[in-house]
Protein backbone atom coordinates (compact mmCIF):
# COMPACT_ATOMS: atom_id res chain seq x y z
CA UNK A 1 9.23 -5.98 -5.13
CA UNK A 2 5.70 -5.27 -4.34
CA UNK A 3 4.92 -2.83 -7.79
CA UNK A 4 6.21 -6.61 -9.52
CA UNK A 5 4.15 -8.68 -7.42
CA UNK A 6 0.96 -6.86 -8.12
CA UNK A 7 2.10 -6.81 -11.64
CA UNK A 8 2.25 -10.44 -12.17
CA UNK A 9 -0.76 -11.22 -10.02
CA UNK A 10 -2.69 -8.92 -12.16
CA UNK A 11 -1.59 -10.36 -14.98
CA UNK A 12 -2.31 -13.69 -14.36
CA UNK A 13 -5.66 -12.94 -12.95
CA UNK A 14 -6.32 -11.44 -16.42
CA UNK A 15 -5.70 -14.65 -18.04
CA UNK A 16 -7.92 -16.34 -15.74
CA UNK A 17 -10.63 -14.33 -16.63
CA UNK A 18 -9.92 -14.48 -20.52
CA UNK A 19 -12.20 -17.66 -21.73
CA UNK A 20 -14.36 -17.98 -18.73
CA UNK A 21 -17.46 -17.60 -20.67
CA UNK A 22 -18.61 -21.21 -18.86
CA UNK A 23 -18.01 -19.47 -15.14
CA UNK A 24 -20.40 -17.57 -13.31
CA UNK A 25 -18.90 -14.02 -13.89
CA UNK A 26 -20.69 -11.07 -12.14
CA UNK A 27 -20.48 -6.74 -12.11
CA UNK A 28 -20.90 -5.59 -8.85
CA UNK A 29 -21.08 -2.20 -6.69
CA UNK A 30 -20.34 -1.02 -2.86
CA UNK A 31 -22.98 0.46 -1.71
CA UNK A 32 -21.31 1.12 1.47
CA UNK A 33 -18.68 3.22 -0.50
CA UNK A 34 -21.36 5.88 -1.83
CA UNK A 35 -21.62 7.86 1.45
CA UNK A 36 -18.13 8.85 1.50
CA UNK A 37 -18.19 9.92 -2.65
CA UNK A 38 -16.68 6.92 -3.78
CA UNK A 39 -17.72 5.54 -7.25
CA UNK A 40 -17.42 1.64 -7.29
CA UNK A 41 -17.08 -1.19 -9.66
CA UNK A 42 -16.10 -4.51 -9.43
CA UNK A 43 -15.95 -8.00 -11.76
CA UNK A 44 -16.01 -11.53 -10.52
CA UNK A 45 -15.67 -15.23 -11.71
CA UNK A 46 -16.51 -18.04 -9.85
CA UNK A 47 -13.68 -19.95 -10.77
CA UNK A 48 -14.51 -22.92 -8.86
CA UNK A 49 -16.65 -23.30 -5.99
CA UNK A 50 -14.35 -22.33 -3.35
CA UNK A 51 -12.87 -19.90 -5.29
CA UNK A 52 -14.22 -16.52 -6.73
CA UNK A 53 -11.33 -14.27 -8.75
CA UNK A 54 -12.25 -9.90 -8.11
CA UNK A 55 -10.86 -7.24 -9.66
CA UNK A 56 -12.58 -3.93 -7.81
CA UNK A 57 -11.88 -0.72 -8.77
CA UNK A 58 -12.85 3.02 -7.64
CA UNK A 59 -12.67 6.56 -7.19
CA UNK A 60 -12.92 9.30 -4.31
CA UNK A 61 -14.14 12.45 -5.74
CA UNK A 62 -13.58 14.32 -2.16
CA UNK A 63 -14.10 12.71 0.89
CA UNK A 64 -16.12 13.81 4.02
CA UNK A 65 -15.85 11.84 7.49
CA UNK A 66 -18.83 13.71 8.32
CA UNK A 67 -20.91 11.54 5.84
CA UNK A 68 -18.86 8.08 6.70
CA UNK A 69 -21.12 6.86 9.39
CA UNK A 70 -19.56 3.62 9.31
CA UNK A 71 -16.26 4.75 9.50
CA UNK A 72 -17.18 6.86 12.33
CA UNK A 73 -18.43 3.50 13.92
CA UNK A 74 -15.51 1.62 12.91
CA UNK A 75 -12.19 3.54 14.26
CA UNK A 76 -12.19 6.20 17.14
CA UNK A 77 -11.84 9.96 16.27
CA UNK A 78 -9.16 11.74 17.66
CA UNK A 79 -9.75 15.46 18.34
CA UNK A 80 -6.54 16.59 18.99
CA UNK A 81 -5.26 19.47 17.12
CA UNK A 82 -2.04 18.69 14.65
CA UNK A 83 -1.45 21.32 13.06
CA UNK A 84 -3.46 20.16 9.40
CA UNK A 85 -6.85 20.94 8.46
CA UNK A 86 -7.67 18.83 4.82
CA UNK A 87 -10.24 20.13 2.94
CA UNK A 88 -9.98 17.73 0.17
CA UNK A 89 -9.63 13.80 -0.07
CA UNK A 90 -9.14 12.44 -2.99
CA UNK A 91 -7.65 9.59 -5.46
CA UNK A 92 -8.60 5.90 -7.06
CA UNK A 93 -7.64 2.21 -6.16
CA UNK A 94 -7.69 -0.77 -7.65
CA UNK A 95 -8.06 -3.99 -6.21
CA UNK A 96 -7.01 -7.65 -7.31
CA UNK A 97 -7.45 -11.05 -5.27
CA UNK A 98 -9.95 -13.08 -4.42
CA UNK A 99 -12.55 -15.29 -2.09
CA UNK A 100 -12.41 -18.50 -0.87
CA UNK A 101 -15.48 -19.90 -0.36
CA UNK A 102 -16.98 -22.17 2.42
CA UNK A 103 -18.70 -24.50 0.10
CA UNK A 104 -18.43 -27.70 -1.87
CA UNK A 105 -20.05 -26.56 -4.75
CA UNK A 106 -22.88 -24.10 -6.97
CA UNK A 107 -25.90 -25.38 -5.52
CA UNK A 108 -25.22 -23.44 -2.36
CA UNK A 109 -26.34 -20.17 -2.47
CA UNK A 110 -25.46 -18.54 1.10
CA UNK A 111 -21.93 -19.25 2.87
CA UNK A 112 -19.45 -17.55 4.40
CA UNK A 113 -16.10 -16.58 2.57
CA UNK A 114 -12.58 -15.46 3.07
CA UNK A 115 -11.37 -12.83 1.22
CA UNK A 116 -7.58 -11.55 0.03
CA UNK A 117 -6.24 -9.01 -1.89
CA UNK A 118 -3.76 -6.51 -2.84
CA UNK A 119 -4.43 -2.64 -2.86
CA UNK A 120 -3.41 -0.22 -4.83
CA UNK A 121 -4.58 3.35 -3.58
CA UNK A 122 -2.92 6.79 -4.77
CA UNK A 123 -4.35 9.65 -2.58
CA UNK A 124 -4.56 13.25 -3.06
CA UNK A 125 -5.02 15.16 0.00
CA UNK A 126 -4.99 19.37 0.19
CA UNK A 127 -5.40 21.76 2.73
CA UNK A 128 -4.03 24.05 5.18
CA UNK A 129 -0.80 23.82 8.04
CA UNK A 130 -0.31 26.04 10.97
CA UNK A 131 1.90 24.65 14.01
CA UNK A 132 -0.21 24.07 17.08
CA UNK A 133 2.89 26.65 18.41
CA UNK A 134 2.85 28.92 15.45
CA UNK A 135 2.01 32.88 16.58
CA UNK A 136 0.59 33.61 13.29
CA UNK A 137 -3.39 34.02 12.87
CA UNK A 138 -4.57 30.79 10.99
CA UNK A 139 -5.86 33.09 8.09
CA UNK A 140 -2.01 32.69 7.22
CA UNK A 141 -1.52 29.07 7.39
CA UNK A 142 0.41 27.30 4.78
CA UNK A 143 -1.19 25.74 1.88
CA UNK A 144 -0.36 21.95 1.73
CA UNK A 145 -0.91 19.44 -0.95
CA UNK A 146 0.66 16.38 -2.85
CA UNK A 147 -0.05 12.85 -4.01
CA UNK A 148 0.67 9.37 -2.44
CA UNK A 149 0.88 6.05 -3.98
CA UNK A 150 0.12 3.61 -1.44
CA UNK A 151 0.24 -0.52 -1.59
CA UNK A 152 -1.02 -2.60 0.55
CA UNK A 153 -3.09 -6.02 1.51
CA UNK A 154 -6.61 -6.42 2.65
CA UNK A 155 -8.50 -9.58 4.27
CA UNK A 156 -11.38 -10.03 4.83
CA UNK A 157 -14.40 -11.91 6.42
CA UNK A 158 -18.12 -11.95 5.03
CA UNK A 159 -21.26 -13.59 4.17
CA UNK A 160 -22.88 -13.90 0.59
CA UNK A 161 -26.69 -14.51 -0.02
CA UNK A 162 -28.90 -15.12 -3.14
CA UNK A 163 -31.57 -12.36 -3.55
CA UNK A 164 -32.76 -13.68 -7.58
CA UNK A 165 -31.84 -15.63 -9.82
CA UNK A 166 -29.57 -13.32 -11.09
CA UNK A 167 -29.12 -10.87 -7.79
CA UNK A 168 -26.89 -11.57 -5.21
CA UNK A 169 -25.11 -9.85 -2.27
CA UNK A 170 -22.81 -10.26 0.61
CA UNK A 171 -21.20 -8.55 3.42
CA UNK A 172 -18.16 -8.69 4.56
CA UNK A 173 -15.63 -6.90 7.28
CA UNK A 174 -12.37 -5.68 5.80
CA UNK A 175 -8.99 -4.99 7.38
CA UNK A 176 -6.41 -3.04 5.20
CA UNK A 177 -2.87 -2.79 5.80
CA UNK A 178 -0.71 -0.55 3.76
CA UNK A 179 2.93 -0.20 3.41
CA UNK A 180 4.85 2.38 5.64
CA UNK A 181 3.87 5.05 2.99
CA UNK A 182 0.96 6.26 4.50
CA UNK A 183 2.84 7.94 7.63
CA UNK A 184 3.47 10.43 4.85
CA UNK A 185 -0.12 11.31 4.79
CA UNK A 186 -1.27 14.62 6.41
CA UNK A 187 -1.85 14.62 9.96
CA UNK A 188 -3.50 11.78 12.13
CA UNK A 189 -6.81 11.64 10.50
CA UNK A 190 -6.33 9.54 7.32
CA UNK A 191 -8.65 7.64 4.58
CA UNK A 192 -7.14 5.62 1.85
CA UNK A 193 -9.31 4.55 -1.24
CA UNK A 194 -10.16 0.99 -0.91
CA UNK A 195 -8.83 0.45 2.27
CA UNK A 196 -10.74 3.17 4.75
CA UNK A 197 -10.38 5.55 7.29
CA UNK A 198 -8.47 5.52 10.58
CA UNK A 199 -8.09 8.22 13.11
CA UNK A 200 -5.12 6.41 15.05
CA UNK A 201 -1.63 5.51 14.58
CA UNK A 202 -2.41 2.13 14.49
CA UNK A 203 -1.65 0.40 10.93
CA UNK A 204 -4.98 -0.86 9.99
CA UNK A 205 -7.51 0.52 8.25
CA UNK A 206 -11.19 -1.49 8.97
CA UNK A 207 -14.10 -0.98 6.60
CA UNK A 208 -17.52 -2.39 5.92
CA UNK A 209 -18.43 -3.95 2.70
CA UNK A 210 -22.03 -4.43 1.25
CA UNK A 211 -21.75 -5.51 -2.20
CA UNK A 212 -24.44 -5.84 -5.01
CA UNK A 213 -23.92 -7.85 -7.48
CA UNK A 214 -25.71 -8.82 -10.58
CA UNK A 215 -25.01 -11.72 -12.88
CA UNK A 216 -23.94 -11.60 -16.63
């Protein structure tokens, strides 16, 4: 139900953006994303003035918390031991929704927005696995690794600015929530593409967003 519901809002988000050469249509970047090896892109049409359509896609080439200061700000760390050590995080996302804007129309430049959209991540985590009760050295842990495809919706709540004429940015505070398939991720220390990192068992995934964006 959810693989057809992304498929149709995809789809129809596509034909939205067909023949918009008369909207404001933008390429963007997260620059927030870069620290933890993500490469990001995104497109967006101001459809109307309370509405902006965004597809945003990316890719983690191998993710380090150690480098994610803002996730290390965002979520505690738990240092208990279970069992997994990950040395690589990996995998793309794309993302399709939208903002609605807190405006009456183009002349204003700065407002606040409200954002929504669904999440497709597919992570690729490897490492190593030795029982926190296992007698064997850990030079003979088991090698671990597989792929995940992972759904889920984000909101969000943020703040966009002009910086030029054709420049702009905003910020915004994102909270993901994926589908029960991320318990089968590796231990307790997880980070989904697009949606974040998140060293509890809660199901939410927070994450910082500083988008620039330039206009076509």
């Amino acid at each position: 139900m959810i693989k057809r519901t992304f498929t149709v809002l995809l789809s129809l988000i596509a034909l939205n953006f067909y023949g918009q050469n008369d909207k404001k249509q933008f390429v963007g970047v997260n620059l927030l994303q870069l620290p933890t090896s993500t490469i990001n892109f995104n497109y967006s049409v101001e459809l109307k003035p309370f509405l902006t359509a965004v597809a945003d896609i990316g890719y983690t080439f191998g993710y380090n918390e150690n480098y994610d200061f803002i996730g290390r700000l965002l979520t505690p760390h738990i240092k208990l031991y279970d069992g997994y050590t990950i040395d690589k995080h990996s995998g793309g996302y794309i993302k399709i929704g939208g903002y609605l804007n807190l405006r009456k129309d183009f002349e204003k430049q700065n407002f606040f927005h409200l954002g929504l959209f669904l999440t497709n991540s597919i992570v690729h985590e490897e490492g190593l696995y030795l029982s926190p009760i296992d007698s064997r050295p850990y030079s003979q842990a088991d090698k671990v690794e597989h792929t995940v495809n992972i759904f889920g919706f984000s909101t969000s709540l943020g703040y966009e600015f002009k910086i030029t004429d054709r420049l702009k940015t905003h910020f915004d505070f994102q909270l993901s929530f994926p589908t029960d398939k991320y318990l089968d991720l590796y231990g307790y220390r997880n980070f989904i593409p697009g949606m974040g990192f998140k060293a509890t068992n809660s199901k939410w995934f927070p994450m910082l967003i500083l988008n620039l964006k330039y206009r076509l």
